[in-house]
C-alpha atoms as a PDB file:
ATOM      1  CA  UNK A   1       5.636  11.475  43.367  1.00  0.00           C
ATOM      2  CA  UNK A   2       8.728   9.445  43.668  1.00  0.00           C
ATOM      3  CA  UNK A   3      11.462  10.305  46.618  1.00  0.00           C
ATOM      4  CA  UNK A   4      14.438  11.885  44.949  1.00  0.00           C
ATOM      5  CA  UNK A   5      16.404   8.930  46.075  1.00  0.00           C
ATOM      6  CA  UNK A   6      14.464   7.364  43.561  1.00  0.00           C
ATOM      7  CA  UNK A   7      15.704   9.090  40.434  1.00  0.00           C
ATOM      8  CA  UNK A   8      18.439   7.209  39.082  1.00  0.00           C
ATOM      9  CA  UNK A   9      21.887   9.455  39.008  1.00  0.00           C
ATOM     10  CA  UNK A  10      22.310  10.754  35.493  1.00  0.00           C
ATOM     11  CA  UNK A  11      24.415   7.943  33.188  1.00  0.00           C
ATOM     12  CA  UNK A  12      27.854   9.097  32.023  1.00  0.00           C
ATOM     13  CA  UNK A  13      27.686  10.817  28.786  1.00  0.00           C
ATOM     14  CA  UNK A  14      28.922   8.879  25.721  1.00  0.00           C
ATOM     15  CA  UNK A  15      30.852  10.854  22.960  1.00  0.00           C
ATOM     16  CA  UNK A  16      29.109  12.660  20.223  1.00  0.00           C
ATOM     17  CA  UNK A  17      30.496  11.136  17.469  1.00  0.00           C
ATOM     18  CA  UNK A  18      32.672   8.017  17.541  1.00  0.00           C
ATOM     19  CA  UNK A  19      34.355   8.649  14.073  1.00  0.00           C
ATOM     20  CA  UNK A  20      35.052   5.080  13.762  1.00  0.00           C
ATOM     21  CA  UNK A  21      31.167   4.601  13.277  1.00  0.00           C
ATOM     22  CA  UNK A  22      29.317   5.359  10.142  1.00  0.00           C
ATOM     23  CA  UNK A  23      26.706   7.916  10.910  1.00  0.00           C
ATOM     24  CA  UNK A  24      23.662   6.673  10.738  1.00  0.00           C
ATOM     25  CA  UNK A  25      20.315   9.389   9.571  1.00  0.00           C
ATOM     26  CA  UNK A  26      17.019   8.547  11.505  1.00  0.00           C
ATOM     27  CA  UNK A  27      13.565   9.682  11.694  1.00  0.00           C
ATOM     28  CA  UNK A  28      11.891   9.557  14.659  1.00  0.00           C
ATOM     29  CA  UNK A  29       8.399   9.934  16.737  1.00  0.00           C
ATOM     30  CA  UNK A  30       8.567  10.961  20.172  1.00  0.00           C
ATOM     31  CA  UNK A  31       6.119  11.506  22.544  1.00  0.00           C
ATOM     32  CA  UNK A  32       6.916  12.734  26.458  1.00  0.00           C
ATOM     33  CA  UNK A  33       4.314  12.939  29.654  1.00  0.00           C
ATOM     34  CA  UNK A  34       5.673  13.968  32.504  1.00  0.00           C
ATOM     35  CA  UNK A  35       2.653  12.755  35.073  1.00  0.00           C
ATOM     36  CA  UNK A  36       1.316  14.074  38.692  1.00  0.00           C
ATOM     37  CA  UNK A  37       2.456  17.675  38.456  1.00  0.00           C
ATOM     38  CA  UNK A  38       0.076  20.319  37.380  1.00  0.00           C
ATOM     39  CA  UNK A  39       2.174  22.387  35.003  1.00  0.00           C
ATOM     40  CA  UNK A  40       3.323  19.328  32.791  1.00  0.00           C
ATOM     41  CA  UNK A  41       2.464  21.442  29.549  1.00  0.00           C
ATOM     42  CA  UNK A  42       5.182  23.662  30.718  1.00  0.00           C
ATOM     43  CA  UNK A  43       7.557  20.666  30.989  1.00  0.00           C
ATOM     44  CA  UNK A  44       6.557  19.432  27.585  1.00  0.00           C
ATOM     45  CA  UNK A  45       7.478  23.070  25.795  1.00  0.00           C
ATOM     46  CA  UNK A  46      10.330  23.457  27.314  1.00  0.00           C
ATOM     47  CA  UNK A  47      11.631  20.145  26.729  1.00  0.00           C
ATOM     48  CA  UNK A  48      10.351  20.135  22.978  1.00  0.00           C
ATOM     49  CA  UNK A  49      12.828  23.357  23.022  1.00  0.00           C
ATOM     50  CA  UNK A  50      15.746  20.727  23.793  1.00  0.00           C
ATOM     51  CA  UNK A  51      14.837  19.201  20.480  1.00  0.00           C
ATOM     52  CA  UNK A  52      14.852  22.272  18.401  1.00  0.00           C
ATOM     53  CA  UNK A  53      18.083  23.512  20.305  1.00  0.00           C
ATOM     54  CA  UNK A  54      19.928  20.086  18.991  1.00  0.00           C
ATOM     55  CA  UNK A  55      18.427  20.787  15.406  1.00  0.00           C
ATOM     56  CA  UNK A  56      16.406  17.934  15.163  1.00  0.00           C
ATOM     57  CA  UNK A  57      12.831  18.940  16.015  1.00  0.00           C
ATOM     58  CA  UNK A  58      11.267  18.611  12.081  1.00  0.00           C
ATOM     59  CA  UNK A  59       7.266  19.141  13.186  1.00  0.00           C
ATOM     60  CA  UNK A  60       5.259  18.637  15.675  1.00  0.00           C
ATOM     61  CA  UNK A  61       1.597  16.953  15.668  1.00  0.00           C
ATOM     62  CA  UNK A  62      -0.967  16.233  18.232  1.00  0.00           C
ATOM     63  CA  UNK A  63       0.747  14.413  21.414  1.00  0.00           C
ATOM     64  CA  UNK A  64       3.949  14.148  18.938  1.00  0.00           C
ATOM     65  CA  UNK A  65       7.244  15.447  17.818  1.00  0.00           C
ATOM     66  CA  UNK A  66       8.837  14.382  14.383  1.00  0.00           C
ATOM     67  CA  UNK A  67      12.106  14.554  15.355  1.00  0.00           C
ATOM     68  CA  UNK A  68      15.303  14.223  12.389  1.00  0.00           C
ATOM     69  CA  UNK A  69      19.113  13.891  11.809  1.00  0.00           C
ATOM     70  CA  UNK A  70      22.019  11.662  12.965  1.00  0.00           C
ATOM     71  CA  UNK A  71      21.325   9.385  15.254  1.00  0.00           C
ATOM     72  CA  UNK A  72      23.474  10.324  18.137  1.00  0.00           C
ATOM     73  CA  UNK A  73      22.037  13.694  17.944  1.00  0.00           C
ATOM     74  CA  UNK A  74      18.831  12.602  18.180  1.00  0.00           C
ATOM     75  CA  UNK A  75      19.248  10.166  21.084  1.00  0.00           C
ATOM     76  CA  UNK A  76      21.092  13.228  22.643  1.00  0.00           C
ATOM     77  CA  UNK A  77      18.512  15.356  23.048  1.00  0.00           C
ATOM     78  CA  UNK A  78      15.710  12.723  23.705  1.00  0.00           C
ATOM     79  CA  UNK A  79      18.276  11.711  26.796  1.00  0.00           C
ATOM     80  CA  UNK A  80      18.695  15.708  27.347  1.00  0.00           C
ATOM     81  CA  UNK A  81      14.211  16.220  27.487  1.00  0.00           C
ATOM     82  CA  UNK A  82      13.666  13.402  29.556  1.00  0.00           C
ATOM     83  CA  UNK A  83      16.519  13.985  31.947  1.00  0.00           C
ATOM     84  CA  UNK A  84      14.984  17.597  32.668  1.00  0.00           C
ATOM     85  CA  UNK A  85      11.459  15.991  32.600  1.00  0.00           C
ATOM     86  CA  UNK A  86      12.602  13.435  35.328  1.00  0.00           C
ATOM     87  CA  UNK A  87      13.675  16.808  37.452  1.00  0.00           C
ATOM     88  CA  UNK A  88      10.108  17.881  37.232  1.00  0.00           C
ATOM     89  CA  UNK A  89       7.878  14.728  37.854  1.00  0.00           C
ATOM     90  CA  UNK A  90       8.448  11.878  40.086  1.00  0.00           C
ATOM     91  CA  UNK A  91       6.798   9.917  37.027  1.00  0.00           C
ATOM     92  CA  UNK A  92       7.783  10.409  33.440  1.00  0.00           C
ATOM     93  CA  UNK A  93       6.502   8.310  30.101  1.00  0.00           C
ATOM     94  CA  UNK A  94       8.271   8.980  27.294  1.00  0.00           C
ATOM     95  CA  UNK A  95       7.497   6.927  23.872  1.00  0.00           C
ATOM     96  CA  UNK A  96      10.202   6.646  20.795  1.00  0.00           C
ATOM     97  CA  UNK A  97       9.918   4.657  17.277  1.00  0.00           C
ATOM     98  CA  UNK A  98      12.910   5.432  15.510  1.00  0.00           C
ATOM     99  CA  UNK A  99      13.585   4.494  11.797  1.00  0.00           C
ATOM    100  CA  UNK A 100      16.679   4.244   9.900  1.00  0.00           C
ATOM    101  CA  UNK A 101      17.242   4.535   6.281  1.00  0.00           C
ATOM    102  CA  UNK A 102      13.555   6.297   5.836  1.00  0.00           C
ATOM    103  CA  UNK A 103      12.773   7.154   2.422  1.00  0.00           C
ATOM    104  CA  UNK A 104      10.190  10.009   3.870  1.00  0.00           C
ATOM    105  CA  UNK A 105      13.127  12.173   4.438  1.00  0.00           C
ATOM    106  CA  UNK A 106      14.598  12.209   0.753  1.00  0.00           C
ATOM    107  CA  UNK A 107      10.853  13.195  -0.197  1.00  0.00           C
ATOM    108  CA  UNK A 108      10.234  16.292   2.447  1.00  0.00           C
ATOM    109  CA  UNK A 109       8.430  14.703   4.796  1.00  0.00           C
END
């Protein structure tokens, strides 16, 4: 495990919504491991409830979340789950594809 002077200070947080911006819809796979502690399933649920807090968890699937919606929102509570991982673990993975403009959404997916 990693010294706590090793965990970068959290980054300042950026407004939700600069109205200048066009929002912008994305889907999005997301995978977190939080590695070297024993109750990492723990840290997973809990952070997966970040997700569904913002409103943006759609599904989940083995050793993924299908997460939705704008994409500040979505970045937001990625940054939130990892952030509380990262309090956790000395050693966190966390893996995101994001898509813009998906057509899966318009057809339920």
């Amino acid at each position: 495990m990693c010294p706590p002077s090793a965990v970068p200070e959290p980054a300042p947080t950026a407004p939700a919504n600069d109205e200048s911006l066009p929002p912008v819809e994305v889907a999005c796979q997301w995978s977190l491991y939080p590695l070297g502690i024993e109750d990492h399933m723990d840290v997973i649920y809990r952070v997966i409830g970040h997700t569904k807090e913002a409103g943006v968890f759609t599904r989940g699937q083995h050793f993924v979340s299908r997460l939705d919606g704008e994409l500040g929102a979505v970045l937001g509570a990625i940054r939130r789950s990892f952030e509380d991982a990262t309090a956790h673990a000395g050693h966190v993975v966390a893996h995101v594809t994001l898509s813009a403009n998906s057509p899966s959404r318009k057809h339920g997916s």
